[in-house]
C-alpha atoms as a PDB file:
ATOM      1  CA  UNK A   1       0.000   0.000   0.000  1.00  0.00           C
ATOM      2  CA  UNK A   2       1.050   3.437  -0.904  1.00  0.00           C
ATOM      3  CA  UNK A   3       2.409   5.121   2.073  1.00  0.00           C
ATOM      4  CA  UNK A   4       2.985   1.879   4.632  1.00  0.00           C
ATOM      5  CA  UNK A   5       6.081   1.429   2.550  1.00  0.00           C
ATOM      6  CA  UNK A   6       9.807   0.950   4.511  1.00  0.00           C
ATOM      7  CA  UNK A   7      12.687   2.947   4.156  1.00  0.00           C
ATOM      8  CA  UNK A   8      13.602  -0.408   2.725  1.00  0.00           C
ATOM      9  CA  UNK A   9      11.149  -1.307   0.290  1.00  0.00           C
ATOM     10  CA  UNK A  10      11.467   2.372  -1.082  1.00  0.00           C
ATOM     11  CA  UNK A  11      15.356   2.509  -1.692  1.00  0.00           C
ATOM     12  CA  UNK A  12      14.527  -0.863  -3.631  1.00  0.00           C
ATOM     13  CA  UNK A  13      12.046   1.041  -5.640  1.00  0.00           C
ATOM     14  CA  UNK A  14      14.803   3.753  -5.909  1.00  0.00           C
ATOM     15  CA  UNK A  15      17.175   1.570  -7.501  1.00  0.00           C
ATOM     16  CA  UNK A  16      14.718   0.673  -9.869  1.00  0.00           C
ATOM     17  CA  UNK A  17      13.762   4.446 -11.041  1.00  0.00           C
ATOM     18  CA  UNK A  18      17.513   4.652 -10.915  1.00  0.00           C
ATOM     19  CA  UNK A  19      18.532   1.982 -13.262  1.00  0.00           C
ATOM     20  CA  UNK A  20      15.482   3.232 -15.582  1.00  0.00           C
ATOM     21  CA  UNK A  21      17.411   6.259 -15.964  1.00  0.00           C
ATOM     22  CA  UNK A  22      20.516   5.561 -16.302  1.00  0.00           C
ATOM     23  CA  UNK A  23      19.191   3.228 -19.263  1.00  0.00           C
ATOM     24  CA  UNK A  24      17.505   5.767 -20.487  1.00  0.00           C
ATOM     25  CA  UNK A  25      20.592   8.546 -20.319  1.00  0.00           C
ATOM     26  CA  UNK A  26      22.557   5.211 -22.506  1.00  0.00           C
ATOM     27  CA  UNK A  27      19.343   5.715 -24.821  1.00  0.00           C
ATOM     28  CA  UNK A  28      19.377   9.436 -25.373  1.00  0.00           C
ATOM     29  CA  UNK A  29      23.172   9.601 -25.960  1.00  0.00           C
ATOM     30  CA  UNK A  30      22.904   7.284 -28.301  1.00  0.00           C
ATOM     31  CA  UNK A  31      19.991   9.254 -30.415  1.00  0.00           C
ATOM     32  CA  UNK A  32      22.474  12.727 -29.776  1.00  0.00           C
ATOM     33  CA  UNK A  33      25.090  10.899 -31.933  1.00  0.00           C
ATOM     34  CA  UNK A  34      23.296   9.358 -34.647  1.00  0.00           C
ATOM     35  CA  UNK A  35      21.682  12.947 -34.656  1.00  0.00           C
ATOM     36  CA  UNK A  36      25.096  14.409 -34.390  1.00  0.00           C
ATOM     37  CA  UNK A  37      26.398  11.869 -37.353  1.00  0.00           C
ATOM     38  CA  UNK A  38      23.244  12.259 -39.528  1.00  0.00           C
ATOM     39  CA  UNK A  39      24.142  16.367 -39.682  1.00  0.00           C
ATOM     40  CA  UNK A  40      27.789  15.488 -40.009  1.00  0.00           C
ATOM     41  CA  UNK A  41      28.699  17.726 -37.541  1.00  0.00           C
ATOM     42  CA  UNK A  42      31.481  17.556 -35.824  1.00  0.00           C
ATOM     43  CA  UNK A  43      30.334  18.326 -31.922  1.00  0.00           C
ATOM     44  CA  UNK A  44      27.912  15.755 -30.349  1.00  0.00           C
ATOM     45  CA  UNK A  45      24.453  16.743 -30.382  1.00  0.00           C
ATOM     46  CA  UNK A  46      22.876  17.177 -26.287  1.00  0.00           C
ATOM     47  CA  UNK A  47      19.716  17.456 -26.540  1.00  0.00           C
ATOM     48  CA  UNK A  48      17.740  19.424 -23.286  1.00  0.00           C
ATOM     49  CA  UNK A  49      15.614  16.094 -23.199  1.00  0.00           C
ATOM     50  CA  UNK A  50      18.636  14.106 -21.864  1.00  0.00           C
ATOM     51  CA  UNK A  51      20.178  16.964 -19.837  1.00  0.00           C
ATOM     52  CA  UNK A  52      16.506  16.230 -18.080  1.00  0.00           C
ATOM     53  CA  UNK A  53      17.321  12.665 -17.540  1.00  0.00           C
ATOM     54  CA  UNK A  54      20.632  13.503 -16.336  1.00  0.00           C
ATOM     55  CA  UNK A  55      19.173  15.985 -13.490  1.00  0.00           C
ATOM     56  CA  UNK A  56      16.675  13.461 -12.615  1.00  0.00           C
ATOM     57  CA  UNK A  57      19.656  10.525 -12.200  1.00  0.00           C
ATOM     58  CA  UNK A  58      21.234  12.322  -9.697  1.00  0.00           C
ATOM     59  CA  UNK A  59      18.363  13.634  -7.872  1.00  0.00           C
ATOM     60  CA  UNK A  60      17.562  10.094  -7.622  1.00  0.00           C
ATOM     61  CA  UNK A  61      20.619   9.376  -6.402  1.00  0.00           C
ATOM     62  CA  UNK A  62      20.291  11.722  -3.869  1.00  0.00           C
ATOM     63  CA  UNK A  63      17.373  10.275  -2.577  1.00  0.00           C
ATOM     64  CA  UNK A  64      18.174   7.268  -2.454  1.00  0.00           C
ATOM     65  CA  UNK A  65      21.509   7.819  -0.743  1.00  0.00           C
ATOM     66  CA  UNK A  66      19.458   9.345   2.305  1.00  0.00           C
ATOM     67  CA  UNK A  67      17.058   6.399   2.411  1.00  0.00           C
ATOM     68  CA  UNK A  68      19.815   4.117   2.387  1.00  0.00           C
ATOM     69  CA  UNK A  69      21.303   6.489   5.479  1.00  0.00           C
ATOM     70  CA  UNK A  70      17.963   6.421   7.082  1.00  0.00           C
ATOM     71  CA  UNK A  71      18.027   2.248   6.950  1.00  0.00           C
ATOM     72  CA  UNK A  72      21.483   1.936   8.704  1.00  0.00           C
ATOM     73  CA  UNK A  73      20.812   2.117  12.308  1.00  0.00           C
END
């Protein structure tokens, strides 16, 4: 149930979001090059989209490193 959850159960679920967006960060690199190679330009593409991703990876990091603090008694 939402809200009954442990400090636990929701760095678990952390890890999850986290490993979503770091595959997704893999994902929108990968679309910056082939954007980058389809202009033939010479800088990489970096598109806001993945600077998103990027400020939601380590604000998930964040929170999960304080859950994980909260769990160690």
């Amino acid at each position: 149930m939402f809200g009954r959850e442990t400090p636990e159960e929701m760095a678990q679920e952390m890890e999850r979001v986290c490993q979503a967006l770091a595959g997704a960060q893999t994902f929108l690199a990968g679309l910056d090059q082939a954007d980058s190679a389809r202009q033939r330009t010479t800088r990489v593409a970096y598109s806001p989209l993945r600077t998103l991703v990027e400020q939601a990876q380590e604000t998930a990091d964040r929170v999960l490193a304080y859950l994980r603090s909260g769990t160690v008694e």
